[in-house]
Protein backbone atom coordinates (compact mmCIF):
# COMPACT_ATOMS: atom_id res chain seq x y z
CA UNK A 1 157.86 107.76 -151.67
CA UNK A 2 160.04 106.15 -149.14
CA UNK A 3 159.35 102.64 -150.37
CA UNK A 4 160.54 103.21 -153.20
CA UNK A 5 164.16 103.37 -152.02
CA UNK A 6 163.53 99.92 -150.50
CA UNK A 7 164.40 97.58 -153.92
CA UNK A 8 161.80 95.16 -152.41
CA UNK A 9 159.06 97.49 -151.74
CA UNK A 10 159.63 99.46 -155.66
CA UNK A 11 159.58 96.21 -157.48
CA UNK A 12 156.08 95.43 -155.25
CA UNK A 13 155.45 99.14 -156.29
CA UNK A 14 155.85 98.45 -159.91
CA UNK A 15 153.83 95.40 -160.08
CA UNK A 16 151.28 97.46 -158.68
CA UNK A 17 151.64 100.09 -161.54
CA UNK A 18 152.00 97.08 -164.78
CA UNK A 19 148.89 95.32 -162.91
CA UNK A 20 146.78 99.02 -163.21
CA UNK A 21 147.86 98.82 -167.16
CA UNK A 22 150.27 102.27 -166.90
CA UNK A 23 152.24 101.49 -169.05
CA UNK A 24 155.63 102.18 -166.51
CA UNK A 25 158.59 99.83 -166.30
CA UNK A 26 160.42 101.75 -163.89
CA UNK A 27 160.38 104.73 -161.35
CA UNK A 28 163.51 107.01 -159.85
CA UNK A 29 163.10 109.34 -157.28
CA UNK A 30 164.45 112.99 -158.35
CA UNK A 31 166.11 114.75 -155.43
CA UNK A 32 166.49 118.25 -154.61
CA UNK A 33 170.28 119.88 -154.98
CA UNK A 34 171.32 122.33 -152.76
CA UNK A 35 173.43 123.61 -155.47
CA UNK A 36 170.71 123.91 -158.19
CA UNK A 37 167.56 125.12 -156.02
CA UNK A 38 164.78 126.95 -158.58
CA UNK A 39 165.63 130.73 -158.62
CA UNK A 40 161.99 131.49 -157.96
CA UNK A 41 161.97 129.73 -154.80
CA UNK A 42 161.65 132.14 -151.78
CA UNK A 43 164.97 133.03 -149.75
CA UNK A 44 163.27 132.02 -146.82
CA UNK A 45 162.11 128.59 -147.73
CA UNK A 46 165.53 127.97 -149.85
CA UNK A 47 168.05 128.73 -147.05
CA UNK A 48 165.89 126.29 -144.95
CA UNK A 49 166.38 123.22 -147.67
CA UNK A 50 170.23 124.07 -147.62
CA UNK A 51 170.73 124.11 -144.10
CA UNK A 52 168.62 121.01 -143.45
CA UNK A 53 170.25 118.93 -146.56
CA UNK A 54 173.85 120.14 -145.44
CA UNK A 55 173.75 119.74 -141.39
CA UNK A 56 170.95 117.33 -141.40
CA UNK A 57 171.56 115.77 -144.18
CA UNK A 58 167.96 115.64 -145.29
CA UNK A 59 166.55 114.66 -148.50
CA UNK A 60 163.75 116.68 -150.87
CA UNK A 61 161.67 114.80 -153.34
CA UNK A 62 161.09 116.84 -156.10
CA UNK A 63 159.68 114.64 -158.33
CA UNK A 64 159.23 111.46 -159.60
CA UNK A 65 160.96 109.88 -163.35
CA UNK A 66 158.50 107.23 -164.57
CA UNK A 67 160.16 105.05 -167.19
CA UNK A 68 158.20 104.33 -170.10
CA UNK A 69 158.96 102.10 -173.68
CA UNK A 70 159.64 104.05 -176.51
CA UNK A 71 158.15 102.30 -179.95
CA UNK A 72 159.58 102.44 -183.58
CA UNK A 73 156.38 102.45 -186.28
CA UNK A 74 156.60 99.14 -186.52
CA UNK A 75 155.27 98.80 -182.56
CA UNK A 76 158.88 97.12 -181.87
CA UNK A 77 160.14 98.84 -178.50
CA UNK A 78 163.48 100.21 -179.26
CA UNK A 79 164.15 102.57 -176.01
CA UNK A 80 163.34 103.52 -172.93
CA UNK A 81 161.50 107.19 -172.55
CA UNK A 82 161.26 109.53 -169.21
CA UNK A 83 157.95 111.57 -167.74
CA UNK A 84 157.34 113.34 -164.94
CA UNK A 85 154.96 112.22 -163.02
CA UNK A 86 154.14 115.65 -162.06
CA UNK A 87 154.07 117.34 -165.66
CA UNK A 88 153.53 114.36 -167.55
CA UNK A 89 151.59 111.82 -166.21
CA UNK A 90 147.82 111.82 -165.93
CA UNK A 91 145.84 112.56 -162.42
CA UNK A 92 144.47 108.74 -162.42
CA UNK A 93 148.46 107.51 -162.62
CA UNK A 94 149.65 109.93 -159.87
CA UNK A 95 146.67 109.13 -157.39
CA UNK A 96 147.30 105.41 -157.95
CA UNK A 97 150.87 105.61 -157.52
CA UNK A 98 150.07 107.64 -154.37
CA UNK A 99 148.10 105.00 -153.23
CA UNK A 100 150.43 102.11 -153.89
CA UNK A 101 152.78 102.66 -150.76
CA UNK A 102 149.69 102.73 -148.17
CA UNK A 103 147.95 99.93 -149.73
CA UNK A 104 151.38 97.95 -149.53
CA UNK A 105 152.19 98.76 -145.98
CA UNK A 106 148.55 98.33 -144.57
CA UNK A 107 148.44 94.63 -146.45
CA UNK A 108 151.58 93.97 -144.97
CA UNK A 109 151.14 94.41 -141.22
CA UNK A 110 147.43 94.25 -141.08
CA UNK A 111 146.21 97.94 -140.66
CA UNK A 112 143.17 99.73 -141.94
CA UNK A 113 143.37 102.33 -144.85
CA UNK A 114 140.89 104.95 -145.05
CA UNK A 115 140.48 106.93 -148.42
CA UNK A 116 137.90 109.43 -149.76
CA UNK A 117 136.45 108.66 -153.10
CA UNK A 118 138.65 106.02 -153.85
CA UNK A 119 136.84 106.15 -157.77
CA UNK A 120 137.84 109.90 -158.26
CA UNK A 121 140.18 110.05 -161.12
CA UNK A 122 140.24 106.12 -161.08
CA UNK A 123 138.56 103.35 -163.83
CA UNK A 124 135.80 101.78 -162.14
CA UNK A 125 137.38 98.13 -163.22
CA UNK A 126 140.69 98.96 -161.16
CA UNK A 127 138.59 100.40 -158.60
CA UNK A 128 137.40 97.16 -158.21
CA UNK A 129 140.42 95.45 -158.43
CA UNK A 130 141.99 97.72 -155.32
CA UNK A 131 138.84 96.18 -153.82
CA UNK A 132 139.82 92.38 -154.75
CA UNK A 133 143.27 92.95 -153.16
CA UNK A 134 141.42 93.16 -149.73
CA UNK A 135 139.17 90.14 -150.33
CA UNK A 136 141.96 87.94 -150.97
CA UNK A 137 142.85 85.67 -149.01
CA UNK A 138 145.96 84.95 -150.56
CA UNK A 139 147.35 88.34 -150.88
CA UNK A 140 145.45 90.05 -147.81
CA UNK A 141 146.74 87.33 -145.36
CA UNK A 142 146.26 90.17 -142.08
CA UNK A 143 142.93 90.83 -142.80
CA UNK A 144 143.87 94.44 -143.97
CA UNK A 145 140.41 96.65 -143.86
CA UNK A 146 140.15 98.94 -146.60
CA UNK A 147 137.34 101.90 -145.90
CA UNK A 148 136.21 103.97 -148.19
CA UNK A 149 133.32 106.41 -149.47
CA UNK A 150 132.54 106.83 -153.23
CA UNK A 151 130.06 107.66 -155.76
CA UNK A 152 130.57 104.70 -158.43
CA UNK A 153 126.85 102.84 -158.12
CA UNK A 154 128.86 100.11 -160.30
CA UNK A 155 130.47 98.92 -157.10
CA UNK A 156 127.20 97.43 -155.69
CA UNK A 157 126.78 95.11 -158.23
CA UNK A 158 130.45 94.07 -158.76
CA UNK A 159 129.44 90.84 -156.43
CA UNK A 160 132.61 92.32 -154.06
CA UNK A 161 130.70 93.05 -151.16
CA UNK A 162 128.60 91.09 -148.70
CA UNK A 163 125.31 93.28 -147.40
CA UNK A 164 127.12 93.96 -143.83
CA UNK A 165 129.78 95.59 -146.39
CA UNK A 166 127.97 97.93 -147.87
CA UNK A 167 127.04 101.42 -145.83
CA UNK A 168 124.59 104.20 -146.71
CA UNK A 169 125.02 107.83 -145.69
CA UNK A 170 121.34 109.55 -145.88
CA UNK A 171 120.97 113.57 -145.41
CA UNK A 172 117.63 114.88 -144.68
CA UNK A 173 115.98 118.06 -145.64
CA UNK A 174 117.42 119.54 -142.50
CA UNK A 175 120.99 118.59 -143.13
CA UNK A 176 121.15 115.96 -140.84
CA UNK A 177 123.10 112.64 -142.36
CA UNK A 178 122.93 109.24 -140.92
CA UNK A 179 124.82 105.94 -142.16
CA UNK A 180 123.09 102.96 -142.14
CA UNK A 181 124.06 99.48 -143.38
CA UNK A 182 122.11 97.60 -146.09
CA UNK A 183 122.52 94.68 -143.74
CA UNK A 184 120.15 96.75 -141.47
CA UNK A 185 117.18 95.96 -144.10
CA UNK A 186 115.10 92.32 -143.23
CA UNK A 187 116.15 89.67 -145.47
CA UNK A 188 112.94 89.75 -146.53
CA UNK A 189 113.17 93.47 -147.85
CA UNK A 190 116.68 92.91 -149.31
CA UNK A 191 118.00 89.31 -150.75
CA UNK A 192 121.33 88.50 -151.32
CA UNK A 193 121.01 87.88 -154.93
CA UNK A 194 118.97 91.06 -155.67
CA UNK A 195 120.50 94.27 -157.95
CA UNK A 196 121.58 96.38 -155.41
CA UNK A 197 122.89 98.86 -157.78
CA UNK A 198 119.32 99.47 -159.48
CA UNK A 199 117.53 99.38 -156.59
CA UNK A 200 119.56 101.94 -155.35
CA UNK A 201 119.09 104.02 -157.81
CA UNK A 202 115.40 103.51 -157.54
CA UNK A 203 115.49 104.93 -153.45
CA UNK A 204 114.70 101.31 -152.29
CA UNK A 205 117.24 102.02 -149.86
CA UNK A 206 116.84 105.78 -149.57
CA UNK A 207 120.52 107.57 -149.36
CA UNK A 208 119.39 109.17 -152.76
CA UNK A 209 119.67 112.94 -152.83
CA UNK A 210 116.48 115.10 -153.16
CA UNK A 211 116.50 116.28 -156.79
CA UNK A 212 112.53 117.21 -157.60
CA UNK A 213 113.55 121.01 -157.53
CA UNK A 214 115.27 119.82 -161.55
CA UNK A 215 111.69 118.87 -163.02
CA UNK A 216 110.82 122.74 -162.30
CA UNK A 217 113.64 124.91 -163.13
CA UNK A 218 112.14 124.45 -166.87
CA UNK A 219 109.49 127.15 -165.63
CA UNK A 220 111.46 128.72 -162.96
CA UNK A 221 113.66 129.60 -165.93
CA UNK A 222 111.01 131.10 -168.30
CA UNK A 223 109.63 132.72 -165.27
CA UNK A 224 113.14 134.41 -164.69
CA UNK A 225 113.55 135.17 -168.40
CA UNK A 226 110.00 136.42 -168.93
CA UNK A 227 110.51 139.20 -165.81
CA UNK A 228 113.97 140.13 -167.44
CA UNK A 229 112.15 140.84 -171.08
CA UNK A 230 109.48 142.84 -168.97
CA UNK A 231 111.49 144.80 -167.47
């Protein structure tokens, strides 16, 4: 949230947020006052925040105001409007906001950024956009890396990703999971122009979970409901 007090990094910040289609001209950071601290809050934690914001001078975050047009019924904007992001604002807005200050500061000095399930919450299409942002050559001029594990199949055949790109995490029967590149296959077995998504989702390249035990439980069922009438 620190960026955001930085006017350059919040208006990089905000192009971020009116590329993803949020709909949010502006953001404001709300800070905690030692005068107005929740009653609720425990003695403990809220003679801590006082002390720290008065002899430290420290600053809490509370939350963040997202500014948003407000529309007559004629579509015409005539005002602004203020969420929360907390209260108001939807889990796929505040994990992308979340994710605009690392993506900003590993693009700008180079580093690598490592997130799990960058699709949760997320539409594939800006999932795949995040993606672009790396692959550019333009924007991306460091050669950020951007790592990450997810479940979206739609990925594979978004043409993003050469094979050495693309990693495969396979779990036994035993538990045991090993990752594995599709690179690793002969360019005989795998071509570059092939549908990697559908042939995963065949098991050409295994890392497909073992789900057989789902054409039983029809019978394993009945059997279970059978013994209950019985007894």
């Amino acid at each position: 949230m620190s960026k955001t007090e930085n006017s350059t990094s919040k208006t990089k910040i905000l192009e971020l947020l009116k590329a993803a289609d949020f709909g949010i001209r502006d953001i404001n950071l709300r800070k905690l006052d030692a005068a107005n601290l929740p009653k609720e809050m425990p003695k403990a934690i809220r003679d801590k925040i006082i002390k720290e914001i008065n002899e430290e001078k420290a600053e809490f975050i509370s939350d963040v105001a997202t500014t948003h047009n407000k529309y007559d019924s004629y579509k015409k904007a005539i005002d602004n409007i203020s969420f929360s992001l907390d209260d108001d604002e939807s889990s796929g807005t505040k994990k992308f906001f979340a994710l605009t200050g690392p993506i900003l500061d590993v693009i700008e000095n180079g580093y690598t950024l490592v997130v799990d399930e960058l699709d949760s919450k997320l539409h594939p299409n800006l999932v795949s956009k995040i993606v672009s942002l790396f692959n550019s050559k333009e924007l991306n001029k460091k050669n950020a890396q951007l790592i990450f594990n997810t479940h979206d199949t739609n990925l594979l055949s978004s043409g993003l990703f050469r094979r050495d790109q693309i990693w495969f995490t396979n779990k036994d029967r035993y538990g045991e999971a090993k990752l594995f590149s599709l690179a690793d296959f002969k360019s005989d077995e795998v071509r570059k122009n092939e549908p990697y998504e559908e042939n995963y989702i065949k098991g050409k390249y295994g890392a497909v979970p073992f789900l057989d035990f789902f054409d039983s439980l029809i019978n394993v069922f009945s059997k279970y409901e059978n013994e209950k009438q019985k007894s």
